[in-house]
Protein backbone atom coordinates (compact mmCIF):
# COMPACT_ATOMS: atom_id res chain seq x y z
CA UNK A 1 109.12 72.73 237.02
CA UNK A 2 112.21 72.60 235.15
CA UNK A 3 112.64 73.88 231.69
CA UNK A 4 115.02 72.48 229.02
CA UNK A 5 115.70 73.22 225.77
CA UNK A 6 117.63 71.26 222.41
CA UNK A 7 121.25 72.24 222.04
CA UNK A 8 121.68 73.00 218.18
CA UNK A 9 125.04 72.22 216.92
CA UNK A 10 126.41 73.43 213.70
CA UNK A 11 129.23 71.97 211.53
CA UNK A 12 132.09 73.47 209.96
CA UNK A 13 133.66 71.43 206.67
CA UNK A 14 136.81 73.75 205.20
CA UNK A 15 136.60 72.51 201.44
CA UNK A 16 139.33 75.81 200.25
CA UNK A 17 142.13 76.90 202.66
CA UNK A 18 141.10 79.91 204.61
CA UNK A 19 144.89 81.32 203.55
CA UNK A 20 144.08 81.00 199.80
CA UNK A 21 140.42 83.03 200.32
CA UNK A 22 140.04 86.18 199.47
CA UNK A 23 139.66 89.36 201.71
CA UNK A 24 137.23 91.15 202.76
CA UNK A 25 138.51 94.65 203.99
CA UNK A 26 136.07 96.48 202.66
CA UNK A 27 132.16 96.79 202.35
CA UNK A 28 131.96 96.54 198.95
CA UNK A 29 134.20 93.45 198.65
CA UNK A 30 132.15 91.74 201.35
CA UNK A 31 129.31 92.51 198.77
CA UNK A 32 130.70 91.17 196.20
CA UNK A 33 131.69 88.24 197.65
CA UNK A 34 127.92 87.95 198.73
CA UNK A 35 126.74 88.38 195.91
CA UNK A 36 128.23 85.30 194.24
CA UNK A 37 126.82 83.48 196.38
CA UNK A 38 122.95 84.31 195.72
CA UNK A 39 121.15 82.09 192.52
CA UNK A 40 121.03 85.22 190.20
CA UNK A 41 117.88 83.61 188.64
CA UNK A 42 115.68 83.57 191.94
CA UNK A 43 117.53 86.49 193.80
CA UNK A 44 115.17 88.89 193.09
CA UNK A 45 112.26 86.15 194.17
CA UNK A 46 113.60 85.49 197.28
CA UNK A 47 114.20 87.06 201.01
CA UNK A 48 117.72 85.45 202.27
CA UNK A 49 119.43 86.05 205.53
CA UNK A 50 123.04 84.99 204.74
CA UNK A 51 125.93 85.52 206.93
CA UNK A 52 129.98 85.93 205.71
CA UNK A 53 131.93 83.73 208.49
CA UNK A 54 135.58 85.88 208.30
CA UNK A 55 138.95 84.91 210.67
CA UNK A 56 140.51 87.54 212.89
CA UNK A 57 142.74 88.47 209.56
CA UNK A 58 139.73 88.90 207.53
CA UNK A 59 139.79 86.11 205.17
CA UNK A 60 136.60 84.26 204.40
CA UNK A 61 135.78 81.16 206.08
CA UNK A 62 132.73 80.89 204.42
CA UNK A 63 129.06 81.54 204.00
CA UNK A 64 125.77 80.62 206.44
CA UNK A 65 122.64 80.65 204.68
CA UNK A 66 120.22 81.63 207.81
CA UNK A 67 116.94 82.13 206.48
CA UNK A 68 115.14 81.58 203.02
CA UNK A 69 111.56 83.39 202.84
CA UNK A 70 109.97 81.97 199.60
């Protein structure tokens, strides 16, 4: 029996130049640059896996939203 399984692939769309971001050399600026992020009116509603996509220099790609628990 041979098993096989979907291959998932996941997009990438640059809408701001990775050399104009902002970044994020420290712990609390990757929290604050999370925390933009969240809807401030249902953040405290809400479980939410997010992930902060950096390049090797540290400047933000961008942000992954992986899971939502309502």
């Amino acid at each position: 029996m041979k098993n096989e399984v979907n291959e998932i692939q996941i997009s990438y769309c640059e809408k701001l130049g990775v050399l104009n971001s902002e970044p994020a050399n420290s712990s609390d600026r990757v929290a604050e640059l999370l925390y933009r992020t969240w809807d401030k009116n249902t953040i405290g509603l809400q479980e939410t896996f997010k992930v902060l996509l950096l390049n090797n220099a540290h400047k933000v790609k961008g942000t992954f939203q992986f899971l939502r628990a309502d």
